[in-house]
C-alpha atoms as a PDB file:
ATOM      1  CA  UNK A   1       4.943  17.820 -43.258  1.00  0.00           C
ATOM      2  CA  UNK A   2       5.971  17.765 -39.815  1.00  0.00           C
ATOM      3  CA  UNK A   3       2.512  15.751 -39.024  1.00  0.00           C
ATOM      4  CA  UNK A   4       3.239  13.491 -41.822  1.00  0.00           C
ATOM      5  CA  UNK A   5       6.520  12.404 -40.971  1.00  0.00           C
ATOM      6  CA  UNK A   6       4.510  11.788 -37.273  1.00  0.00           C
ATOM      7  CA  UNK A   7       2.418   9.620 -38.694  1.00  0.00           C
ATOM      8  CA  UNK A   8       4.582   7.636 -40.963  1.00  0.00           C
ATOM      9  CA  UNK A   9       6.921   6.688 -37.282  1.00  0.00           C
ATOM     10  CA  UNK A  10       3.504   5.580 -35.997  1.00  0.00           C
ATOM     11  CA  UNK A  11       2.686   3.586 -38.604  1.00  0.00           C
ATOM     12  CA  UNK A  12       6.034   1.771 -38.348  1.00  0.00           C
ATOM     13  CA  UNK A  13       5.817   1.282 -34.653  1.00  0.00           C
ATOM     14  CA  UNK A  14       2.418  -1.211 -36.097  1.00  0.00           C
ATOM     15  CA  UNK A  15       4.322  -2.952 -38.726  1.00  0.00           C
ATOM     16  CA  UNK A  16       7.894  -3.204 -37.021  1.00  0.00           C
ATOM     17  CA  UNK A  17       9.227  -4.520 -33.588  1.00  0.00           C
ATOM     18  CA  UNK A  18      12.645  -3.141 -34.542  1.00  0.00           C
ATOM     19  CA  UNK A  19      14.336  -1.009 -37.207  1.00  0.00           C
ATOM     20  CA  UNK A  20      16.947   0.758 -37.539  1.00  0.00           C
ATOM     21  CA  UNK A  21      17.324   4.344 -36.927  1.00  0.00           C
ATOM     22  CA  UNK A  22      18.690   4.722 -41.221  1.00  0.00           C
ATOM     23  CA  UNK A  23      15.509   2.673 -41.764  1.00  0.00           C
ATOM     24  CA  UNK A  24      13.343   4.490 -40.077  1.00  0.00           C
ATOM     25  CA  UNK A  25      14.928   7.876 -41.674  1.00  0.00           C
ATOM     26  CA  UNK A  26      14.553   6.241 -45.655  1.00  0.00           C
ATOM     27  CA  UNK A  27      10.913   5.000 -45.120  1.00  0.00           C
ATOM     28  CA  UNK A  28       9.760   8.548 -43.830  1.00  0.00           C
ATOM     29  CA  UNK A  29      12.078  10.424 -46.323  1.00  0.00           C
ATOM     30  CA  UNK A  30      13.615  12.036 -43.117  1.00  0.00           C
ATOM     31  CA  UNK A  31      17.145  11.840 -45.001  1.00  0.00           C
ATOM     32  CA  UNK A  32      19.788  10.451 -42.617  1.00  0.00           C
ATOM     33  CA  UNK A  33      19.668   8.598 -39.146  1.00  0.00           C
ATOM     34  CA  UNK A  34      20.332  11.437 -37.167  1.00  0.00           C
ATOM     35  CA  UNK A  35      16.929  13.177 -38.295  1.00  0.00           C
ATOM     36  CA  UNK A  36      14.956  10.080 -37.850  1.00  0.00           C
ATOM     37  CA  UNK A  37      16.671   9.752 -34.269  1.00  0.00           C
ATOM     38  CA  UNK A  38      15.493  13.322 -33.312  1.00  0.00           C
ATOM     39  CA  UNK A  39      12.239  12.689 -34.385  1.00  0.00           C
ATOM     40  CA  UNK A  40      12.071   9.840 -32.564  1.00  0.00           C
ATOM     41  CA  UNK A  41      13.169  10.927 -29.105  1.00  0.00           C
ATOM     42  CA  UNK A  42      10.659  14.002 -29.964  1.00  0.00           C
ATOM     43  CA  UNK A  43       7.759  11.400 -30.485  1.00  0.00           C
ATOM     44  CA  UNK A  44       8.729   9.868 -27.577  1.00  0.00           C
ATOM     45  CA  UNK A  45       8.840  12.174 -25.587  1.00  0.00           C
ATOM     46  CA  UNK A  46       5.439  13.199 -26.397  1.00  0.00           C
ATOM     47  CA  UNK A  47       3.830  10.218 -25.693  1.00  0.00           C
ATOM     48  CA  UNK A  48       2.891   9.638 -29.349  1.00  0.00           C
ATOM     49  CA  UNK A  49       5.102   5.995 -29.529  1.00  0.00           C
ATOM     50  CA  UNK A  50       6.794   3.759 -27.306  1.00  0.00           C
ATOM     51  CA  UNK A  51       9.998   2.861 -27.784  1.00  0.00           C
ATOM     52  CA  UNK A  52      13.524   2.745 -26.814  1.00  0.00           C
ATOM     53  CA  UNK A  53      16.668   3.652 -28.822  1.00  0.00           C
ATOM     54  CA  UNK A  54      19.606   1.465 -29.033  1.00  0.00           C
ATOM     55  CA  UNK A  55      22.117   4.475 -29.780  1.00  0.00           C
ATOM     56  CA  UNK A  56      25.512   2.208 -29.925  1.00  0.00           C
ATOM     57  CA  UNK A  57      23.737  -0.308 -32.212  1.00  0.00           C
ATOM     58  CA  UNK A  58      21.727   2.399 -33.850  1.00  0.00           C
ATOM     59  CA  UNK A  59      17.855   0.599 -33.299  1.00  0.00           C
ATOM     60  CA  UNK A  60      14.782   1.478 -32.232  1.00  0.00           C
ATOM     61  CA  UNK A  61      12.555  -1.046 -30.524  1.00  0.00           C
ATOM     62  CA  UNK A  62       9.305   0.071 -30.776  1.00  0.00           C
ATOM     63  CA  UNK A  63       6.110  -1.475 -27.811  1.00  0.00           C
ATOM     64  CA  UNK A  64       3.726  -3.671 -29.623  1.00  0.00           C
ATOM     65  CA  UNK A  65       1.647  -3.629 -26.494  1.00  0.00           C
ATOM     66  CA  UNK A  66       2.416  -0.084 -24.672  1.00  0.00           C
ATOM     67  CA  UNK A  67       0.202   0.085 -21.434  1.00  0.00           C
ATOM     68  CA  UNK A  68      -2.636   2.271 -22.260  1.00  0.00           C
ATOM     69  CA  UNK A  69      -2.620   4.107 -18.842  1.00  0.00           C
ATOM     70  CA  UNK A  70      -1.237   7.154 -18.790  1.00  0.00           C
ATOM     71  CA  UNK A  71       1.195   8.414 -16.177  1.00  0.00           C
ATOM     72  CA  UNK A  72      -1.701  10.960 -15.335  1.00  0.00           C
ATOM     73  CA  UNK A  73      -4.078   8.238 -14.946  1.00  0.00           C
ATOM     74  CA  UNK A  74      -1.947   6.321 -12.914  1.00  0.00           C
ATOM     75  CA  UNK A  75      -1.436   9.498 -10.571  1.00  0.00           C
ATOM     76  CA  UNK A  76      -4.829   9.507 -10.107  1.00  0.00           C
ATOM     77  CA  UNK A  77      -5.444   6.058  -9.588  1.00  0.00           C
ATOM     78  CA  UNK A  78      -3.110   6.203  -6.971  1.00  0.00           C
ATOM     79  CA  UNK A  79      -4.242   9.203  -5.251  1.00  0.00           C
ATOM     80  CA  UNK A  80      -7.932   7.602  -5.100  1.00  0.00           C
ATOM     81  CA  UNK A  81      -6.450   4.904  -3.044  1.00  0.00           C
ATOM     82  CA  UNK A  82      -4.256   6.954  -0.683  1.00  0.00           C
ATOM     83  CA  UNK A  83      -7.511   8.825   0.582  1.00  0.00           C
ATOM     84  CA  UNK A  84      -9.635   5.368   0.759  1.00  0.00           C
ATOM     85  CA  UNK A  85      -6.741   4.381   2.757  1.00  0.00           C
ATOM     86  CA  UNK A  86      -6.952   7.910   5.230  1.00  0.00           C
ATOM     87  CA  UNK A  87     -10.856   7.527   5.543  1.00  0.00           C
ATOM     88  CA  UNK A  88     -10.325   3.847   6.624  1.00  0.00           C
ATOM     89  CA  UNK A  89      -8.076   4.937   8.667  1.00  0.00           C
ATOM     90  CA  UNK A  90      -9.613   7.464  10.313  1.00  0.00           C
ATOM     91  CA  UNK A  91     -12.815   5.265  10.808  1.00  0.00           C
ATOM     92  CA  UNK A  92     -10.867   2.763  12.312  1.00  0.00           C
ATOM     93  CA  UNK A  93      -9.362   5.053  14.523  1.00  0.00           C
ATOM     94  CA  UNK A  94     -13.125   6.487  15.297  1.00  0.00           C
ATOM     95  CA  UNK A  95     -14.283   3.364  16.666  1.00  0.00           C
ATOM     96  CA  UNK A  96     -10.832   2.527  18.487  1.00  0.00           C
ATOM     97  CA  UNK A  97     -11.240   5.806  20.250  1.00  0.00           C
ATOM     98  CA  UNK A  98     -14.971   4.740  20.935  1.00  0.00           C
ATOM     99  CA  UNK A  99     -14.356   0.957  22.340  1.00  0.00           C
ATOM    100  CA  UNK A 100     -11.849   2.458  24.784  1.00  0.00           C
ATOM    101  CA  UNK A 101     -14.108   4.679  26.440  1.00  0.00           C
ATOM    102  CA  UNK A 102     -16.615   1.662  26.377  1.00  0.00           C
ATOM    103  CA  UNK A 103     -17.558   0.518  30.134  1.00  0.00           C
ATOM    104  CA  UNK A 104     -17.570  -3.161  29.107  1.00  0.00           C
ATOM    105  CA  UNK A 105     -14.570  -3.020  27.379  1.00  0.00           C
ATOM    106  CA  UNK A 106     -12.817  -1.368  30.697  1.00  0.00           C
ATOM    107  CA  UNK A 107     -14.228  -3.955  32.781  1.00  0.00           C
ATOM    108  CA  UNK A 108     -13.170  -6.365  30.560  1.00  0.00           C
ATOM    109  CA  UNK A 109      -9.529  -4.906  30.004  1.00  0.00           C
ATOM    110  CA  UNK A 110      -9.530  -4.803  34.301  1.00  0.00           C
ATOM    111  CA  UNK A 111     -10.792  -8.446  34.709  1.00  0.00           C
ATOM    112  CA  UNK A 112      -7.754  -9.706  32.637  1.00  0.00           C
ATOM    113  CA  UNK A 113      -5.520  -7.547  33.788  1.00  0.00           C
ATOM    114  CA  UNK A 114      -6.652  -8.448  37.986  1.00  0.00           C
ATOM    115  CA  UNK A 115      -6.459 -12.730  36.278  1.00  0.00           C
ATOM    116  CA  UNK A 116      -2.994 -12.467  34.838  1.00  0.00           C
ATOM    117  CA  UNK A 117      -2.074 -10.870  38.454  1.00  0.00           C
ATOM    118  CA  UNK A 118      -3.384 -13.280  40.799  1.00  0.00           C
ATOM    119  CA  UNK A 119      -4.831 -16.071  39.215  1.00  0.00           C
ATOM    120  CA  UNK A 120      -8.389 -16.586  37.930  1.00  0.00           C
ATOM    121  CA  UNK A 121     -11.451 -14.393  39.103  1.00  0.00           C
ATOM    122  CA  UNK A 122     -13.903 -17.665  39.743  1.00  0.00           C
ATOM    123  CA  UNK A 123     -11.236 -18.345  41.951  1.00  0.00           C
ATOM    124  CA  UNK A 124     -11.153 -15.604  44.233  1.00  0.00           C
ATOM    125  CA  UNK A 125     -14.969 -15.636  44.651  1.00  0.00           C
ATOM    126  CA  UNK A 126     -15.630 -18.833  45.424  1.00  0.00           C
ATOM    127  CA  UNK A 127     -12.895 -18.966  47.763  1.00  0.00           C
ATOM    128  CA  UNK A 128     -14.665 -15.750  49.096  1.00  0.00           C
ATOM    129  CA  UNK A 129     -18.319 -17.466  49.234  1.00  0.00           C
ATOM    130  CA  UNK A 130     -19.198 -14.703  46.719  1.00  0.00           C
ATOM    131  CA  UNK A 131     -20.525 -14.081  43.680  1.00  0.00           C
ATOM    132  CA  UNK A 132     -17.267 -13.527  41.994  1.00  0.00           C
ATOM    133  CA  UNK A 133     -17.811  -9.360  41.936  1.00  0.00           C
ATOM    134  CA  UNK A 134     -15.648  -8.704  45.583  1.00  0.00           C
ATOM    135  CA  UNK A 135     -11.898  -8.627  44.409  1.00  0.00           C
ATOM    136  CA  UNK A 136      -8.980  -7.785  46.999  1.00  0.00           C
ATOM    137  CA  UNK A 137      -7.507  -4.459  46.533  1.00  0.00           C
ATOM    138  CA  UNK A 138      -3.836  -4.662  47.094  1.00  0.00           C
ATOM    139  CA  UNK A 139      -0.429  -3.285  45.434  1.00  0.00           C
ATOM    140  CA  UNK A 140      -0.210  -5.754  42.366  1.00  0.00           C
ATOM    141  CA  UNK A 141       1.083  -8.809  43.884  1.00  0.00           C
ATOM    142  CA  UNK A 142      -0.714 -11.271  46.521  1.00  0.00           C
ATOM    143  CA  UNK A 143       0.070 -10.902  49.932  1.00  0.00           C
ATOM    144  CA  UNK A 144       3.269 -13.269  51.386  1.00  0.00           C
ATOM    145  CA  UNK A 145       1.060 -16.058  52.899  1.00  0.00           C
ATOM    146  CA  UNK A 146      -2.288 -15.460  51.716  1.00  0.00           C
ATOM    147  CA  UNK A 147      -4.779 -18.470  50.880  1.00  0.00           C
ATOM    148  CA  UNK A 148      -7.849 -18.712  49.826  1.00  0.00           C
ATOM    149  CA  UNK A 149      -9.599 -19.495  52.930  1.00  0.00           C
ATOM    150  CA  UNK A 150      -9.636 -15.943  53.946  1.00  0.00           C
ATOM    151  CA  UNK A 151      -6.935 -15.473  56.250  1.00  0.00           C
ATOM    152  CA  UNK A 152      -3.043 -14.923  56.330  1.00  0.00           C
ATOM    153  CA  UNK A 153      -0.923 -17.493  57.383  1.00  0.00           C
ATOM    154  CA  UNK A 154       2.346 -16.762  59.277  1.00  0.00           C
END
């Protein structure tokens, strides 16, 4: 009986949007309201129907369109992403770790680090007569006087 009575509820939630609970409880031959709201909650509950129960107006609104994904799928769903997300993340950190050991990367990193110093490196080489490779080794900061021709001025 218990399985009929089931059914019956489900074959409401098809036909109905709302009802009320002594509806619900007359059309299953439950008896009274208060059995067909303790079904109800137990169906619910369950997972066999969606629905929601209106206890101060005594209705049941039943889910003409419930989402058909189940918490369980939805958990897994979920955790599928989270590790796509960690292996992406660990490859990106991979090839972080690999570009900053690179030796062109360095030299580029040191270039722009010597040109936002002192000025551009074409600069310093031509005023050198050189290719561009010599570079002045100093404490961060040009000399007090220096110019390009070479020298120090006073």
């Amino acid at each position: 009986m218990e399985a009929v009575y089931s059914r019956n509820i489900q074959r409401l939630t098809q036909t109905f949007v709302t009802l009320s609970l002594g509806d619900i409880g007359e059309q299953v031959k439950l008896g009274d309201a208060a059995q067909a709201k303790k079904r109800v909650l137990d169906m619910i509950e369950g997972n066999m129907i969606v629905a929601t129960i209106d206890e101060q107006m005594g209705m049941v609104s039943f889910d003409t369109e419930p989402d058909k994904t189940s918490s369980q799928q939805l958990l897994l769903r979920l955790t599928a992403q989270i590790q796509t997300s960690m292996e992406l993340n660990n490859k990106l950190r991979a090839v972080d770790e690999q570009m900053s050991a690179s030796p062109a990367y360095l030299s580029k990193v040191s270039i722009q680090e010597r040109q936002s110093r002192w000025g551009e490196a074409t600069d310093w080489g031509a005023a050198q007569g050189g290719n561009g490779d010599e570079m002045l080794v100093c404490d961060g900061e040009k000399p007090p006087g220096f110019n390009f021709g070479g020298g120090r001025s006073a």
